[in-house]
C-alpha atoms as a PDB file:
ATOM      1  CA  UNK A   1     236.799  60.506 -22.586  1.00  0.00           C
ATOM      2  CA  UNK A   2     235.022  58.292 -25.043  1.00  0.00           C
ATOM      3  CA  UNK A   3     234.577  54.667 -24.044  1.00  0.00           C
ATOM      4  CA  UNK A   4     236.336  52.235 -26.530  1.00  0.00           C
ATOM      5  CA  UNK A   5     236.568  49.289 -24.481  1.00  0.00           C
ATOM      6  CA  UNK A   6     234.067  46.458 -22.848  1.00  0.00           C
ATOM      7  CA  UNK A   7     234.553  43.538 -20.825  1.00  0.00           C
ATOM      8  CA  UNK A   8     232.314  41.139 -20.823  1.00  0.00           C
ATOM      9  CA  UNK A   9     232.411  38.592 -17.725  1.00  0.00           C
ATOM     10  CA  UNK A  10     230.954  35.309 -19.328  1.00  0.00           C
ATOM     11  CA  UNK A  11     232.996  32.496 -16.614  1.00  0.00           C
ATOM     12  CA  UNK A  12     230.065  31.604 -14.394  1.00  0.00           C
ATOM     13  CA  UNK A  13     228.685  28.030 -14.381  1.00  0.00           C
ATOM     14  CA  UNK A  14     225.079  28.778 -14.847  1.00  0.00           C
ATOM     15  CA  UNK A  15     223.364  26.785 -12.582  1.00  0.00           C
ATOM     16  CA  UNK A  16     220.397  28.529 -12.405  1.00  0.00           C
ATOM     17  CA  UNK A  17     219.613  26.980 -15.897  1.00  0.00           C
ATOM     18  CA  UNK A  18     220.773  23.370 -15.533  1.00  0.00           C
ATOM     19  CA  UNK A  19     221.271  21.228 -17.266  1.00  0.00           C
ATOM     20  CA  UNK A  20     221.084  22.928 -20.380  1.00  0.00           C
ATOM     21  CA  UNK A  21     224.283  24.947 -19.398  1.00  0.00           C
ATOM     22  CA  UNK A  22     226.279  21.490 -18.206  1.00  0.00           C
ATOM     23  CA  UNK A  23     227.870  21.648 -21.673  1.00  0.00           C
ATOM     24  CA  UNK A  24     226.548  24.393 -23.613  1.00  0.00           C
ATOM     25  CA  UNK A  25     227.641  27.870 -22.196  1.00  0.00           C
ATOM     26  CA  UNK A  26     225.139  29.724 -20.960  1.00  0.00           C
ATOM     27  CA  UNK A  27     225.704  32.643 -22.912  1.00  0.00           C
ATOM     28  CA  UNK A  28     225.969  30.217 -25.859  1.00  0.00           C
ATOM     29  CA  UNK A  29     221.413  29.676 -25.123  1.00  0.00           C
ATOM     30  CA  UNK A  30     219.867  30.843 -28.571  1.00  0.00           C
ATOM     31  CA  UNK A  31     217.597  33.716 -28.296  1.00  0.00           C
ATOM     32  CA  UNK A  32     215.660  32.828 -31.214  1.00  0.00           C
ATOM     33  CA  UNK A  33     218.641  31.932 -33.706  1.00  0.00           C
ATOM     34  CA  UNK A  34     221.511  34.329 -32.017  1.00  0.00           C
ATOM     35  CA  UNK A  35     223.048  33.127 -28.814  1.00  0.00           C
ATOM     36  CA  UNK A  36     222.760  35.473 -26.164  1.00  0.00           C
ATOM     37  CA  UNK A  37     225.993  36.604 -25.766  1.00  0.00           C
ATOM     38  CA  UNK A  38     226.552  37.615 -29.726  1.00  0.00           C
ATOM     39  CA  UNK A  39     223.212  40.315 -28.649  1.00  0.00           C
ATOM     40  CA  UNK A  40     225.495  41.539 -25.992  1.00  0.00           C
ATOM     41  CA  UNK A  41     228.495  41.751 -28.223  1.00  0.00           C
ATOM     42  CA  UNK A  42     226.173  43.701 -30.799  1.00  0.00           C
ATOM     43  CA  UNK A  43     225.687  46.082 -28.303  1.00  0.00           C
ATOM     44  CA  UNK A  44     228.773  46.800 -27.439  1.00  0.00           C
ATOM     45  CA  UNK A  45     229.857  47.306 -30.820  1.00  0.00           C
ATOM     46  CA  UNK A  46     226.863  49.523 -31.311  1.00  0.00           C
ATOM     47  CA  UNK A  47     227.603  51.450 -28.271  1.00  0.00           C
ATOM     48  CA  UNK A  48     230.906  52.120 -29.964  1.00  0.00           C
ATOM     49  CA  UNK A  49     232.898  50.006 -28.652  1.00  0.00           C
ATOM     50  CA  UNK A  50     235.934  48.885 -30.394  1.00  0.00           C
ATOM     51  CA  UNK A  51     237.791  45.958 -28.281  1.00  0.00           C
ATOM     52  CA  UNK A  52     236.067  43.495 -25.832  1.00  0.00           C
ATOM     53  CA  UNK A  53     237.999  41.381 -23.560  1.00  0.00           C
ATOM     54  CA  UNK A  54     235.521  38.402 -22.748  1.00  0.00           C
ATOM     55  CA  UNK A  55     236.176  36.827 -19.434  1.00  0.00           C
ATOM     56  CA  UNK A  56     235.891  32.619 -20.254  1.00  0.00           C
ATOM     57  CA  UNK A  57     236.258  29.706 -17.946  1.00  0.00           C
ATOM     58  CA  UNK A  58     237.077  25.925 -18.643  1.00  0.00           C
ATOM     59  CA  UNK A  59     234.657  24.356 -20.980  1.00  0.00           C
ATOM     60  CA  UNK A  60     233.684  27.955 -22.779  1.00  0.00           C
ATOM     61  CA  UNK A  61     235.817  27.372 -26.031  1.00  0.00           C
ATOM     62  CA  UNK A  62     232.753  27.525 -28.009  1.00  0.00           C
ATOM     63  CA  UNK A  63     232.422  31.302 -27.427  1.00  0.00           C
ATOM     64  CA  UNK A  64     235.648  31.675 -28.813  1.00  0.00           C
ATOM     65  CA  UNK A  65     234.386  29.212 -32.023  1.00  0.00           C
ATOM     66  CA  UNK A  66     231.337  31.307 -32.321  1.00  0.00           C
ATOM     67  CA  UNK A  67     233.098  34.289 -33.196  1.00  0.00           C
ATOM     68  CA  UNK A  68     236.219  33.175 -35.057  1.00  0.00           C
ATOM     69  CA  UNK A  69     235.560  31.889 -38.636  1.00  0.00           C
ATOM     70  CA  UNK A  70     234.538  28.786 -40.286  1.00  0.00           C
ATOM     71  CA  UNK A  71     236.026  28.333 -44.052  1.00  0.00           C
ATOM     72  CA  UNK A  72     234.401  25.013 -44.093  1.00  0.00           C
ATOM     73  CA  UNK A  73     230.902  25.727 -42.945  1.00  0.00           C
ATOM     74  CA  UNK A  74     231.254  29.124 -45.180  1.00  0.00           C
ATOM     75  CA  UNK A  75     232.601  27.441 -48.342  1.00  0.00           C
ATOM     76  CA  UNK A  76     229.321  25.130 -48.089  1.00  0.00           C
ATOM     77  CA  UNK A  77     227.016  27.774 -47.941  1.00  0.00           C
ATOM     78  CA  UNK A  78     228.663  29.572 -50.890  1.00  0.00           C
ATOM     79  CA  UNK A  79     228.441  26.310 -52.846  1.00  0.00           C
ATOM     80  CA  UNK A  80     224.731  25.584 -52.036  1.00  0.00           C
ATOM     81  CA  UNK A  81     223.789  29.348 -53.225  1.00  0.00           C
ATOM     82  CA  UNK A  82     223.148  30.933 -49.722  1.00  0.00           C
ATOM     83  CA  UNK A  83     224.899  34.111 -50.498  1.00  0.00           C
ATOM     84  CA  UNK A  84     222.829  35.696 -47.184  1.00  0.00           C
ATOM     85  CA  UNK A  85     223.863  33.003 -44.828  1.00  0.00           C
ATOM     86  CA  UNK A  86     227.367  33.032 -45.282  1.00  0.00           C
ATOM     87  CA  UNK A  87     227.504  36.747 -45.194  1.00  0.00           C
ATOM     88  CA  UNK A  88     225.972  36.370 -41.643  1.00  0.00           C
ATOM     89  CA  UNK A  89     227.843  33.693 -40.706  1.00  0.00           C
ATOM     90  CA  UNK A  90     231.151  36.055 -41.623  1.00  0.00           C
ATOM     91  CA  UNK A  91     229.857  39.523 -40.122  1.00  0.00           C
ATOM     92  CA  UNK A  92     229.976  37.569 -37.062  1.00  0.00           C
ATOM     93  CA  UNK A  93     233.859  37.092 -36.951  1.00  0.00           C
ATOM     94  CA  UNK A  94     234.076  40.708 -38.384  1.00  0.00           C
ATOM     95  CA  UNK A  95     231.848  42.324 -35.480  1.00  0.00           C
ATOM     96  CA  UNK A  96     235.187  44.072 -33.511  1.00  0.00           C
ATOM     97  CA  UNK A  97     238.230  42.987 -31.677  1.00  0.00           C
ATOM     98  CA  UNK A  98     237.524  40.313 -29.159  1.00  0.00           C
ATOM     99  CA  UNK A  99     240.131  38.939 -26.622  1.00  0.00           C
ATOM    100  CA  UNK A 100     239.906  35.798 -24.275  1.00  0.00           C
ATOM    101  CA  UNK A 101     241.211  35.672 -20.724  1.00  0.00           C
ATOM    102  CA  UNK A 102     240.217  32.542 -18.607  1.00  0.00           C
ATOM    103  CA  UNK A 103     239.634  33.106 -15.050  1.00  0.00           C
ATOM    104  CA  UNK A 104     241.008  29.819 -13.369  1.00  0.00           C
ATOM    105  CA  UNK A 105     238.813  30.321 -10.335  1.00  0.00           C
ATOM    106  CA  UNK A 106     235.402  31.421 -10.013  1.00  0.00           C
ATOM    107  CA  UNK A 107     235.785  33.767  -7.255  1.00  0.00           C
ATOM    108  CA  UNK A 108     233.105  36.366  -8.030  1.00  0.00           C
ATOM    109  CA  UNK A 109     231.813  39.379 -10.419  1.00  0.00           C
ATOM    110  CA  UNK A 110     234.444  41.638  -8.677  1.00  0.00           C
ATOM    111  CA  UNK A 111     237.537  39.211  -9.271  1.00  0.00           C
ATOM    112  CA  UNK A 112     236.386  38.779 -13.096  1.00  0.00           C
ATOM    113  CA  UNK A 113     236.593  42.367 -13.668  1.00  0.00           C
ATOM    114  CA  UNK A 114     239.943  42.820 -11.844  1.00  0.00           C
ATOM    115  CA  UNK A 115     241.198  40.284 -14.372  1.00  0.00           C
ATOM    116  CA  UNK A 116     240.996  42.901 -17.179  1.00  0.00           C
ATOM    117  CA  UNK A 117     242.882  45.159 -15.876  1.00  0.00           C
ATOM    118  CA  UNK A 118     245.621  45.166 -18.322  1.00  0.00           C
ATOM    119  CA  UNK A 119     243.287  45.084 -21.050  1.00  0.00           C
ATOM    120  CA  UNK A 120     242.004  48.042 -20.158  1.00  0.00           C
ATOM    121  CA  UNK A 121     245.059  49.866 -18.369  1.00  0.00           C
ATOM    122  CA  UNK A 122     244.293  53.500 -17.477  1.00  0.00           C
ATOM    123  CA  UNK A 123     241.146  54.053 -19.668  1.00  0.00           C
ATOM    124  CA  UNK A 124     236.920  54.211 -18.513  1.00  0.00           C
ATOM    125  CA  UNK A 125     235.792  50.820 -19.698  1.00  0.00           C
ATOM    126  CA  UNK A 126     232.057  48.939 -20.231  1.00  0.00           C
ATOM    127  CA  UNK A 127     231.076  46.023 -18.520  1.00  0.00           C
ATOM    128  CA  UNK A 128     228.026  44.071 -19.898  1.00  0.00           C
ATOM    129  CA  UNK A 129     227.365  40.893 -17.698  1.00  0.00           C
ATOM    130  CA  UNK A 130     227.057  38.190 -19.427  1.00  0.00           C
ATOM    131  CA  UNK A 131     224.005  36.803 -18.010  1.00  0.00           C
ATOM    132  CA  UNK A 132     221.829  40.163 -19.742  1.00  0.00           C
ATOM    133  CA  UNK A 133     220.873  40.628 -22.796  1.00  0.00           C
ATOM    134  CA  UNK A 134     218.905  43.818 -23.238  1.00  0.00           C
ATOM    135  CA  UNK A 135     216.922  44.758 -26.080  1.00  0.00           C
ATOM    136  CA  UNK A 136     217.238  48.059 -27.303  1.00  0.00           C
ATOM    137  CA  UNK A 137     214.189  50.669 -27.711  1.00  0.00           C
ATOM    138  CA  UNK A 138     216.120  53.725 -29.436  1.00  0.00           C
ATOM    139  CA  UNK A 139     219.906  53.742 -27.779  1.00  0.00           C
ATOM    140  CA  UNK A 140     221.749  50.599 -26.459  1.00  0.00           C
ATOM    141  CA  UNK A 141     221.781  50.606 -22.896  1.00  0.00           C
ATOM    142  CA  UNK A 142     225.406  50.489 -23.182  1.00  0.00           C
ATOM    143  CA  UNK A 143     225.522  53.769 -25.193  1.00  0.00           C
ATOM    144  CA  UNK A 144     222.886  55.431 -22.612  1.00  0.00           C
ATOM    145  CA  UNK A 145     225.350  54.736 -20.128  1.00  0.00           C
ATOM    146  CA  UNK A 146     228.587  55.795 -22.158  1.00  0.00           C
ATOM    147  CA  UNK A 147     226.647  59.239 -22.544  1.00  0.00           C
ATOM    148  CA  UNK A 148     226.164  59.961 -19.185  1.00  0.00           C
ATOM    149  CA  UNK A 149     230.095  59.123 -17.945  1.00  0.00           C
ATOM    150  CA  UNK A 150     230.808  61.438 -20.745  1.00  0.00           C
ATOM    151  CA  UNK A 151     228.129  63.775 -19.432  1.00  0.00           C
ATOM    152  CA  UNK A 152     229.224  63.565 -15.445  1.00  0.00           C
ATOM    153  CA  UNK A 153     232.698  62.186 -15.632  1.00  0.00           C
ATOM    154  CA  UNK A 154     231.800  59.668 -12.697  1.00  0.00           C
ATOM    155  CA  UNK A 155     231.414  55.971 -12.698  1.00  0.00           C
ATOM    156  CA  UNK A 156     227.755  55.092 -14.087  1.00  0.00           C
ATOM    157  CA  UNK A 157     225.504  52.417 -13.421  1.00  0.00           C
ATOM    158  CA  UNK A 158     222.038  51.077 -15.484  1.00  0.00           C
ATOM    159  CA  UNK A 159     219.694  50.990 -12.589  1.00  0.00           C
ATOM    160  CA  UNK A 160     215.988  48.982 -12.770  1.00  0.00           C
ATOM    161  CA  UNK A 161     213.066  49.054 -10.485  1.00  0.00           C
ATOM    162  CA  UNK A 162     212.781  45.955  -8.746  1.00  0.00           C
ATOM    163  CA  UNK A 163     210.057  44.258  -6.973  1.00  0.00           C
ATOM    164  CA  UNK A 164     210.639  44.470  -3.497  1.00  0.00           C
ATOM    165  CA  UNK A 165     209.749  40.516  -2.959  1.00  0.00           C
ATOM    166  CA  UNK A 166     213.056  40.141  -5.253  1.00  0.00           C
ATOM    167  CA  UNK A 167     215.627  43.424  -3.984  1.00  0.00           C
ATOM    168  CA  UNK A 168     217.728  40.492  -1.998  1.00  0.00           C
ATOM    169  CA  UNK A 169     218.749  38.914  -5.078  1.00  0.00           C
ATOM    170  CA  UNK A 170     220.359  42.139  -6.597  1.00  0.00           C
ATOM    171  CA  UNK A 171     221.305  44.989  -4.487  1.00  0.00           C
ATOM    172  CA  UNK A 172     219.481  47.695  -3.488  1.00  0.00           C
ATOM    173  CA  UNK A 173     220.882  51.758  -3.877  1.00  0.00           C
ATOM    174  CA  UNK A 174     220.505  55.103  -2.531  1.00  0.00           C
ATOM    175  CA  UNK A 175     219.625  56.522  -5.840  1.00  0.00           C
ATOM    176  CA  UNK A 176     218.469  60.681  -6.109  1.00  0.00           C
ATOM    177  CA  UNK A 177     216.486  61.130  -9.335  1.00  0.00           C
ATOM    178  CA  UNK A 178     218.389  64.495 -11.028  1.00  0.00           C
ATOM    179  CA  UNK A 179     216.262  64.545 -14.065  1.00  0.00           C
ATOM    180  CA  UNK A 180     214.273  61.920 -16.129  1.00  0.00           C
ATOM    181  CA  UNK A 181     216.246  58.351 -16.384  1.00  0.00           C
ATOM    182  CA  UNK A 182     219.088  59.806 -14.589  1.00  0.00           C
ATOM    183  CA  UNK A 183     219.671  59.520 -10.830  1.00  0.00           C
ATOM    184  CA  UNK A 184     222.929  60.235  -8.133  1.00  0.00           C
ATOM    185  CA  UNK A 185     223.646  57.393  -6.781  1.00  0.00           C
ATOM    186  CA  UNK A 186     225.545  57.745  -3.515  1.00  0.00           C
ATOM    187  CA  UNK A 187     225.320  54.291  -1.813  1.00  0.00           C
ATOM    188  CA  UNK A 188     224.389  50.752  -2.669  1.00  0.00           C
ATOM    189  CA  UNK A 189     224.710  47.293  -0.461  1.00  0.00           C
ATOM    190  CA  UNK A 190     224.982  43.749  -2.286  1.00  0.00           C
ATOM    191  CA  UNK A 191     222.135  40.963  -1.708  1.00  0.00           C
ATOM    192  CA  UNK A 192     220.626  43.334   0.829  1.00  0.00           C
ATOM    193  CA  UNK A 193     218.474  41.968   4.368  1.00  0.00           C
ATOM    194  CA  UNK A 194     215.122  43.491   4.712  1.00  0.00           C
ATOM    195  CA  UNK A 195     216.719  46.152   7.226  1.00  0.00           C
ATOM    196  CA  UNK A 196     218.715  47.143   4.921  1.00  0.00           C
ATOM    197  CA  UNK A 197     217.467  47.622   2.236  1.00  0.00           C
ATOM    198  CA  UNK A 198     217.942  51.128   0.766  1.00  0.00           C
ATOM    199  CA  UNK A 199     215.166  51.338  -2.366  1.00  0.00           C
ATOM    200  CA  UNK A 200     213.984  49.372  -4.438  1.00  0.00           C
ATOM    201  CA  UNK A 201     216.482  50.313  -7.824  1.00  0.00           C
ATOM    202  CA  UNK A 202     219.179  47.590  -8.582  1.00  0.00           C
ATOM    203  CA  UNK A 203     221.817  47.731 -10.769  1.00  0.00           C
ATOM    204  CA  UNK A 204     221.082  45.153 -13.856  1.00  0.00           C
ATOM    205  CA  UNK A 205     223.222  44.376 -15.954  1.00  0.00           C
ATOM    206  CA  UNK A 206     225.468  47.275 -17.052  1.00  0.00           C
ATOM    207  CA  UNK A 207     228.053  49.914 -16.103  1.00  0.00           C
ATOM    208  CA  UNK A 208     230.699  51.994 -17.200  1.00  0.00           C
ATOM    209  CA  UNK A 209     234.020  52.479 -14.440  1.00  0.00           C
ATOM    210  CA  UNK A 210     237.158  54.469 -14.334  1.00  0.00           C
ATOM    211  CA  UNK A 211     240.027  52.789 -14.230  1.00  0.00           C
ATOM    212  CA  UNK A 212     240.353  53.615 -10.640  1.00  0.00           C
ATOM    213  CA  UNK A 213     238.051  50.515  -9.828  1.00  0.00           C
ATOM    214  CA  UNK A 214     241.096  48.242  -9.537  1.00  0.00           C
ATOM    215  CA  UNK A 215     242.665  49.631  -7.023  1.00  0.00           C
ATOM    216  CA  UNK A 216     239.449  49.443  -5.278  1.00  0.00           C
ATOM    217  CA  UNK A 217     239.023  45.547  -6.115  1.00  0.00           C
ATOM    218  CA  UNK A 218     242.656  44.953  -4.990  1.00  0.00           C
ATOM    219  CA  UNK A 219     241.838  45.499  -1.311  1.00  0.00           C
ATOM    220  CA  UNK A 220     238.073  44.111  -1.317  1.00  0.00           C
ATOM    221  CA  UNK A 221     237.450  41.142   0.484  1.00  0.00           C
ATOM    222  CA  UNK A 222     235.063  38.555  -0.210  1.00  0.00           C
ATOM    223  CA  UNK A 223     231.226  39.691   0.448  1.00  0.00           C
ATOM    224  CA  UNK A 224     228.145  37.597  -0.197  1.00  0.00           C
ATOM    225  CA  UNK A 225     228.676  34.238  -1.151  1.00  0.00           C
ATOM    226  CA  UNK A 226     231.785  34.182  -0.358  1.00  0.00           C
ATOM    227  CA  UNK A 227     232.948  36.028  -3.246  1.00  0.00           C
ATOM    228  CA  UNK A 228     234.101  39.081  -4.227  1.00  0.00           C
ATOM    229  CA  UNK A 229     231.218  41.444  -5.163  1.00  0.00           C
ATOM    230  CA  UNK A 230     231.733  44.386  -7.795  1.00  0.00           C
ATOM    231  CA  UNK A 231     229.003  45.889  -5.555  1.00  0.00           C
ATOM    232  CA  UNK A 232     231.050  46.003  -2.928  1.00  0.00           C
ATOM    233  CA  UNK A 233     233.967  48.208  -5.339  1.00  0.00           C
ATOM    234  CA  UNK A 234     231.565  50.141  -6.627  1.00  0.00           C
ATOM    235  CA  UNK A 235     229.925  51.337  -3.612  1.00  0.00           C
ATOM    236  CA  UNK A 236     233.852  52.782  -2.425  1.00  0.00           C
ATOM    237  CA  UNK A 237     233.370  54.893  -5.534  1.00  0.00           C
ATOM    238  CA  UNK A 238     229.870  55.568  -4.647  1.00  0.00           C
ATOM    239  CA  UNK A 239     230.590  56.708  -1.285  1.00  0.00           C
ATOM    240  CA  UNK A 240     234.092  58.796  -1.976  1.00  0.00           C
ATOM    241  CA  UNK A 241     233.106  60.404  -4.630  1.00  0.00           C
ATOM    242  CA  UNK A 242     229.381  59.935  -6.449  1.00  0.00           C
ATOM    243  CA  UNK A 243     228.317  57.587  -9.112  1.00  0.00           C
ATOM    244  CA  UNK A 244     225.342  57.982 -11.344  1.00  0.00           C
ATOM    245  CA  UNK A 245     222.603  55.679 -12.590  1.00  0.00           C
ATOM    246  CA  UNK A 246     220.926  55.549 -15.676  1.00  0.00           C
ATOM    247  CA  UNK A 247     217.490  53.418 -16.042  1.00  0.00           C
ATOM    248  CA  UNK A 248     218.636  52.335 -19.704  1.00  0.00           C
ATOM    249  CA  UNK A 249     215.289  52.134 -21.695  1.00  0.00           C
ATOM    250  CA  UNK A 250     216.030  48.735 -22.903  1.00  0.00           C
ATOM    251  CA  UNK A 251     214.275  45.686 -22.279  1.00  0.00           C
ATOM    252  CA  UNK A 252     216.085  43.440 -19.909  1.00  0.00           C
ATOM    253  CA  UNK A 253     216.212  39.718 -19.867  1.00  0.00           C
ATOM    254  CA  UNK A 254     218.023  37.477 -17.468  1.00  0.00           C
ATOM    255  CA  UNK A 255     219.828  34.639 -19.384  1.00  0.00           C
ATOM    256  CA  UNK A 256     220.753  33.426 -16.324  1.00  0.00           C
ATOM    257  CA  UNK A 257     216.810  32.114 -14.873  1.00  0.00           C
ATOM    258  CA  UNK A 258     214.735  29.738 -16.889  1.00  0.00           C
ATOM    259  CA  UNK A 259     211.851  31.946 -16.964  1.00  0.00           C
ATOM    260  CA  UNK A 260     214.006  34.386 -18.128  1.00  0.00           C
ATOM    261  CA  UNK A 261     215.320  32.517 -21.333  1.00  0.00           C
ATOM    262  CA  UNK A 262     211.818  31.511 -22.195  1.00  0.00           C
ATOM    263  CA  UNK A 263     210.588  35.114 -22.023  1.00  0.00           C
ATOM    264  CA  UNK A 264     213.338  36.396 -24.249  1.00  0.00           C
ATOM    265  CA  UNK A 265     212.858  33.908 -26.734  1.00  0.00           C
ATOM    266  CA  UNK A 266     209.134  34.430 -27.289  1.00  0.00           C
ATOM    267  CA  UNK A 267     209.376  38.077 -26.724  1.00  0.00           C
ATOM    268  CA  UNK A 268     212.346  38.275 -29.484  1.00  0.00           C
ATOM    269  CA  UNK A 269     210.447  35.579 -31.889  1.00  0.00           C
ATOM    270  CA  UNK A 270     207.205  38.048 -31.573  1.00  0.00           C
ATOM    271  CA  UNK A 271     209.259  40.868 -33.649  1.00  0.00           C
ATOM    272  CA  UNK A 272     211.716  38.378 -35.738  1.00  0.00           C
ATOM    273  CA  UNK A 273     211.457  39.325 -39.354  1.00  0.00           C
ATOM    274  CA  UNK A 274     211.402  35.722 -40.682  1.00  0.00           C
ATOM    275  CA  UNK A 275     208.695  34.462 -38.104  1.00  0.00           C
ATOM    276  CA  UNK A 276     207.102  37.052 -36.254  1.00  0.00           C
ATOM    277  CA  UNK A 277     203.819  36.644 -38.265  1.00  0.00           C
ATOM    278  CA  UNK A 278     203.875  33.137 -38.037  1.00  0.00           C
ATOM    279  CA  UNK A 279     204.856  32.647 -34.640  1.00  0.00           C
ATOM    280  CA  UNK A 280     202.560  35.546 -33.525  1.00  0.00           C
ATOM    281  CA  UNK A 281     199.533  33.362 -35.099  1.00  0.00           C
ATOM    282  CA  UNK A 282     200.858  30.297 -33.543  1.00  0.00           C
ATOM    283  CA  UNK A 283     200.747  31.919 -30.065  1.00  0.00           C
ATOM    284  CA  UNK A 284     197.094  33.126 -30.798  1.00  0.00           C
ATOM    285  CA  UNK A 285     195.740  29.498 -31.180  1.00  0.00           C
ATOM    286  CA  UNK A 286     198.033  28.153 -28.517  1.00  0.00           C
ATOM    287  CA  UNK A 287     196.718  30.950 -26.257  1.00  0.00           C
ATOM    288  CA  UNK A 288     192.567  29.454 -26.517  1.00  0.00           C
ATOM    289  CA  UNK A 289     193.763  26.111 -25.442  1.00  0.00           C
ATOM    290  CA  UNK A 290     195.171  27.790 -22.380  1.00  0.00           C
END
């Protein structure tokens, strides 16, 4: 079955990043002059996706603003000439589909997904956290992923090496390479101690899920933190009846960690079309005072 839907979970506070994210979104950060969560939407849409359900919480409206239109900031850039801007500025409204759904507690990943499920009823759905934005080599990660549920029929994961210093952060899975990029993924544990930790491949940032998922989040408790984990769904699935992982070919970067936002933005300003050159000199000079 072809994927046509995504849910994005964009509700956390972002504290990680404070205080820039005390009244700008996180996902709302500018990765050079895109915020990060339009890359994520481009994506999807790339992927194929038709209709996203993005998962807001209080003080998010300006996701919603980003994507809806602006008549008066487009009928000033007609009238000062800037034919390219306000085309721009419009494809963004015209990207796809996009629904809101505030979730009125933060109780977790696995709670923000449950929320969608009558968005997405009885069909295989995306979900792109909103704290990644990967940069494409050839595919989106997204579509990489879509291919393979297509391919296996079983819930699908994009799966990263991870340092072993940093597998407690993530999770860590029992992952059995099939062929290149592609592994059988049979168990996983969230936020993982030293004992058990399984390897060192995490799931970062994307998967695709049968619909069968929320009958699994229904009866999972709260897990680390205190909230309830997708992990923790995902690894029922994983366990009853196999999930696969794809290590997406993308370039990852977590929106979420300071470092992370800085990395993004020069790595993404090193290839922008307007100021690549520029900004590639700038870092040359910078670089001898260093």
């Amino acid at each position: 079955m072809k994927i046509k839907k995504a849910v994005i979970p964009a509700a956390g506070l972002g504290t990680r990043v404070l205080p820039a994210s005390k009244a700008v979104p996180k996902e709302m950060l500018p990765i050079v002059d895109k915020p990060a969560i339009q890359y994520i939407v481009e994506e999807a849409v790339a992927s194929g996706i038709e209709d996203i359900l993005i998962i807001t919480s209080r003080g998010k409206t300006t996701l919603e603003d980003h994507f809806d239109r602006s008549p008066e900031l487009e009928s000033r850039l007609l009238a000062s000439g800037k034919t390219d801007l306000y085309n721009q500025v419009v494809d963004i409204a015209n990207l796809c589909n996009i629904q809101y759904l505030r979730q009125k507690e933060t109780k977790g990943l696995g709670h923000a997904v449950y929320c969608a499920r009558s968005f997405v009823g009885d069909e295989p759905f995306a979900v792109l956290y909103g704290d990644d934005v990967i940069i494409p080599k050839e595919k989106p990660a997204t579509r990489e992923l879509c291919d393979a549920f297509e391919e296996f029929g079983l819930g699908t994961v994009g799966i990263k090496p991870v340092p072993l210093e940093l597998i407690h952060k993530y999770c860590s899975l029992d992952a059995t390479q099939l062929r290149e990029g592609i592994f059988q993924v049979r168990d996983m544990i969230e936020k993982p101690k030293p004992e058990e930790v399984i390897t060192n491949y995490a799931i970062l940032g994307r998967c695709v899920l049968p619909a069968a998922i929320f009958s699994v989040l229904e009866n999972t408790k709260p897990g680390a933190g205190g909230e309830i984990q997708l992990t923790d769904a995902m690894r029922v699935l994983a366990q009853r009846e196999g999930m696969i992982g794809v290590e997406y070919s993308g370039k990852r970067y977590d929106m979420g960690n300071k470092l992370g936002v800085l990395q993004a933005i020069v790595e993404v300003g090193l290839k922008h079309p307007e100021i690549g050159e520029e900004f590639h000199q700038y870092l040359l000079e910078l670089s001898k005072s260093l």
